[in-house]
N, C-alpha and C. Protein backbone atom coordinates (compact mmCIF):
# COMPACT_ATOMS: atom_id res chain seq x y z
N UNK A 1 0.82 -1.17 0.00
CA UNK A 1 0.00 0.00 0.00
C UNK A 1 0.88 1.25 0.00
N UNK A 2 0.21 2.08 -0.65
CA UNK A 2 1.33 3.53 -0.43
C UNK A 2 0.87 4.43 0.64
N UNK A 3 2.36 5.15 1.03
CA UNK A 3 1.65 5.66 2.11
C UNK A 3 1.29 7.13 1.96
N UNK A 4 0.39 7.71 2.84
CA UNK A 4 -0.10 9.04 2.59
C UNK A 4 0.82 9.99 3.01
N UNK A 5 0.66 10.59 1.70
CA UNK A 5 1.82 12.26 1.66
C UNK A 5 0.54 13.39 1.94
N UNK A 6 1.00 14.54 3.28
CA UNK A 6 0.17 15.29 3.66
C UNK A 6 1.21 16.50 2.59
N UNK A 7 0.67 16.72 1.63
CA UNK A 7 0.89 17.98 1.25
C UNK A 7 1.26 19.64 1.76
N UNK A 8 0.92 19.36 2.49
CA UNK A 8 1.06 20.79 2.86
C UNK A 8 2.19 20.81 3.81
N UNK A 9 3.04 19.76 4.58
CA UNK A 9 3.78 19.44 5.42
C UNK A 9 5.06 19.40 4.27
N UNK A 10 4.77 18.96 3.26
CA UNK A 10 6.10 18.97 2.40
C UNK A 10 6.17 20.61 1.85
N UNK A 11 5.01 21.08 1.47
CA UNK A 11 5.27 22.95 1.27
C UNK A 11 5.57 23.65 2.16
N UNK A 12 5.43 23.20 3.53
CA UNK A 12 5.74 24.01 4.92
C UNK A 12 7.51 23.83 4.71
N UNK A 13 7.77 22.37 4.08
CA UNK A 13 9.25 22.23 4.79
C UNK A 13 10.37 22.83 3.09
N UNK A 14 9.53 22.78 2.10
CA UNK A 14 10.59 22.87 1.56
C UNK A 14 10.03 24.71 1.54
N UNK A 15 9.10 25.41 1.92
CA UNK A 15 9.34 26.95 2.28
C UNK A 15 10.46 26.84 3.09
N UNK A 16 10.57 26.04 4.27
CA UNK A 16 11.38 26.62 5.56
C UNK A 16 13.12 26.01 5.01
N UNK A 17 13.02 25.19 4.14
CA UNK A 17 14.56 24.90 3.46
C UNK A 17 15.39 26.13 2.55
N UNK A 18 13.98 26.57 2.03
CA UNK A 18 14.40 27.96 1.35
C UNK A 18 14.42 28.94 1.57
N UNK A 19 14.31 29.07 3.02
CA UNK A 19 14.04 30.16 3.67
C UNK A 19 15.64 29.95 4.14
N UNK A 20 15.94 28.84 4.76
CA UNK A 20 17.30 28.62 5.57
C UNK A 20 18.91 28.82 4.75
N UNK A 21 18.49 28.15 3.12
CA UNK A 21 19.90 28.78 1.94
C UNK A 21 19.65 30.17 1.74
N UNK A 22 18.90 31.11 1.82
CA UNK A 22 18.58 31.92 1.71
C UNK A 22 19.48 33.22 2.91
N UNK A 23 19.11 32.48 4.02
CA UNK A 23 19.78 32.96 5.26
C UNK A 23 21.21 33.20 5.00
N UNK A 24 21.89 31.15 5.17
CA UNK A 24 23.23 31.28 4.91
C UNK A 24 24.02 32.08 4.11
N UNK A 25 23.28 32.01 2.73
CA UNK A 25 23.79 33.38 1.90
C UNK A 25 23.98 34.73 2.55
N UNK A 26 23.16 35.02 3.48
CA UNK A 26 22.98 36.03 3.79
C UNK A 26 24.22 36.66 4.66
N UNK A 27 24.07 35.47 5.18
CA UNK A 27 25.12 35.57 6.88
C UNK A 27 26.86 35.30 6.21
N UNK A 28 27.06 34.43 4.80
CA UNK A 28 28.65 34.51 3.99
C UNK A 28 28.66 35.99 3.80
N UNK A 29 27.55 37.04 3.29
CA UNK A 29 27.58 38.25 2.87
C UNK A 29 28.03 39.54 3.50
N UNK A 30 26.86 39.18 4.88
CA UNK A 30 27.40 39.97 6.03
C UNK A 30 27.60 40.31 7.33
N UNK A 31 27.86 38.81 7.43
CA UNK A 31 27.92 38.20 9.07
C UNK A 31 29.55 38.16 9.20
N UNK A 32 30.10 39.58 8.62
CA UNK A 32 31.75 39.69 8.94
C UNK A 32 31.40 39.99 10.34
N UNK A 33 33.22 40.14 10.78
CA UNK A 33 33.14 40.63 12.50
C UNK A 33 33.92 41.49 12.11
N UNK A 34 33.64 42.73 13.21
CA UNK A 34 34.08 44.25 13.19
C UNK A 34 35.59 44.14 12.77
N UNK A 35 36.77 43.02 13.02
CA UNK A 35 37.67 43.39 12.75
C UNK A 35 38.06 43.01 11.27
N UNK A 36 36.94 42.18 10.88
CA UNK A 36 37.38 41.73 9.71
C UNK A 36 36.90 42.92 8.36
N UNK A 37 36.02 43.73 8.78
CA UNK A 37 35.49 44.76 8.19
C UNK A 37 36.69 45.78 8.25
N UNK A 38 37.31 46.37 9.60
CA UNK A 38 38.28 47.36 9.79
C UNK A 38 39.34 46.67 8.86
N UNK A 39 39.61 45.49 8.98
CA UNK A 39 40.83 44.65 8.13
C UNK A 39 41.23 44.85 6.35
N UNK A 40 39.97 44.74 6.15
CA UNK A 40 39.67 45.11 4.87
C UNK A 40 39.61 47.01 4.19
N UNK A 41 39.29 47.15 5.29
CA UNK A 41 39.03 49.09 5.01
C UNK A 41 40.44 49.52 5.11
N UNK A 42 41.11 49.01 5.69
CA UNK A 42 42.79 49.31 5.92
C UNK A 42 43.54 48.84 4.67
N UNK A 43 43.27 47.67 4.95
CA UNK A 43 44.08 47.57 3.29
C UNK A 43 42.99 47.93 1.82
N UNK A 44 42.24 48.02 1.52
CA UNK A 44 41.28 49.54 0.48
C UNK A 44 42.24 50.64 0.54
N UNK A 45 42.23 51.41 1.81
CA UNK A 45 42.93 52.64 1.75
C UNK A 45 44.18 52.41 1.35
N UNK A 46 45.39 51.32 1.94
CA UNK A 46 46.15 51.43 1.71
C UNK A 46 46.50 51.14 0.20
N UNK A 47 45.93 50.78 -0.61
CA UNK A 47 45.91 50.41 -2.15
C UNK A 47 45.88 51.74 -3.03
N UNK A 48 44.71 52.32 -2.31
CA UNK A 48 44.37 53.89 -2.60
C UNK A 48 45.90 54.78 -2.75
N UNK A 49 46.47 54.39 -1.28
CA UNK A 49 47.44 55.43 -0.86
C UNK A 49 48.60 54.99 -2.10
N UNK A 50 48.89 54.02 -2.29
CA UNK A 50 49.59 53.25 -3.19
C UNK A 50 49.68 53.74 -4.48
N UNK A 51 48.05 53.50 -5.11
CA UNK A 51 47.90 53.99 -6.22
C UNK A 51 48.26 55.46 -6.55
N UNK A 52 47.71 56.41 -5.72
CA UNK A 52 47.85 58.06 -5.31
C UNK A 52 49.61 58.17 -5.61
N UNK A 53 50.20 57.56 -4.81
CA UNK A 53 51.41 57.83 -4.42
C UNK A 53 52.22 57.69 -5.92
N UNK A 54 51.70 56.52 -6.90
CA UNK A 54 52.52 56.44 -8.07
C UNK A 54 52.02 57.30 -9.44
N UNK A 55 51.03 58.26 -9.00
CA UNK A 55 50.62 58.94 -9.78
C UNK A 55 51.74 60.20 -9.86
N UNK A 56 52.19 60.40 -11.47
CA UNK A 56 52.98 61.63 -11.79
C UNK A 56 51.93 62.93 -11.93
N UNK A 57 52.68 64.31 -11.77
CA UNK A 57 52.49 65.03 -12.10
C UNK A 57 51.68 65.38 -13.24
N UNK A 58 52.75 65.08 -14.31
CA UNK A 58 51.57 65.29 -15.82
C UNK A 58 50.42 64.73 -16.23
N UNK A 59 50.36 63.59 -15.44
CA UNK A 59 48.81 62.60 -15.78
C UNK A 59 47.69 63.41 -16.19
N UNK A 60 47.68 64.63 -14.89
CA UNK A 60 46.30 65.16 -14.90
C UNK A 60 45.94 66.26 -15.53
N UNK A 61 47.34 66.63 -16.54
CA UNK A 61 46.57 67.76 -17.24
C UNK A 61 46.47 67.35 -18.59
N UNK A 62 45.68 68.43 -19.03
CA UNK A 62 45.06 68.03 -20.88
C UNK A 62 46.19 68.38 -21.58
N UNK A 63 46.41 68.12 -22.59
CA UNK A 63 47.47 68.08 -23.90
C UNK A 63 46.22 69.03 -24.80
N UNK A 64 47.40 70.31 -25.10
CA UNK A 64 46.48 70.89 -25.94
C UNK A 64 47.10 70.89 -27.18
């Protein structure tokens, strides 16, 4: 005999499965910790400062 599938118990669970990859994504995105955020903003700037620093003089004006 087969056995009985309650429908609505399998839409409850695969909502709440997709509700839960949904999360995890969420939390790889932006469930950093404060130092790992400052970690990253430090070295940004310092790339910045980097880049800035190897910039010449003449780059920035127009050629007429």
């Amino acid at each position: 005999m087969a056995d009985i599938v309650n429908l609505n118990d399998r839409r409850k669970r695969k909502a709440r499965e997709e509700r839960e990859t949904d999360a995890a994504a969420k939390r790889m995105m932006f469930g950093r910790t404060k130092g790992e955020k400052k970690r990253d903003e430090v070295q940004k700037s310092a790339e910045i400062r980097k880049l800035d620093g190897a910039k010449r003089d003449g780059d920035n004006e127009k050629k007429r």
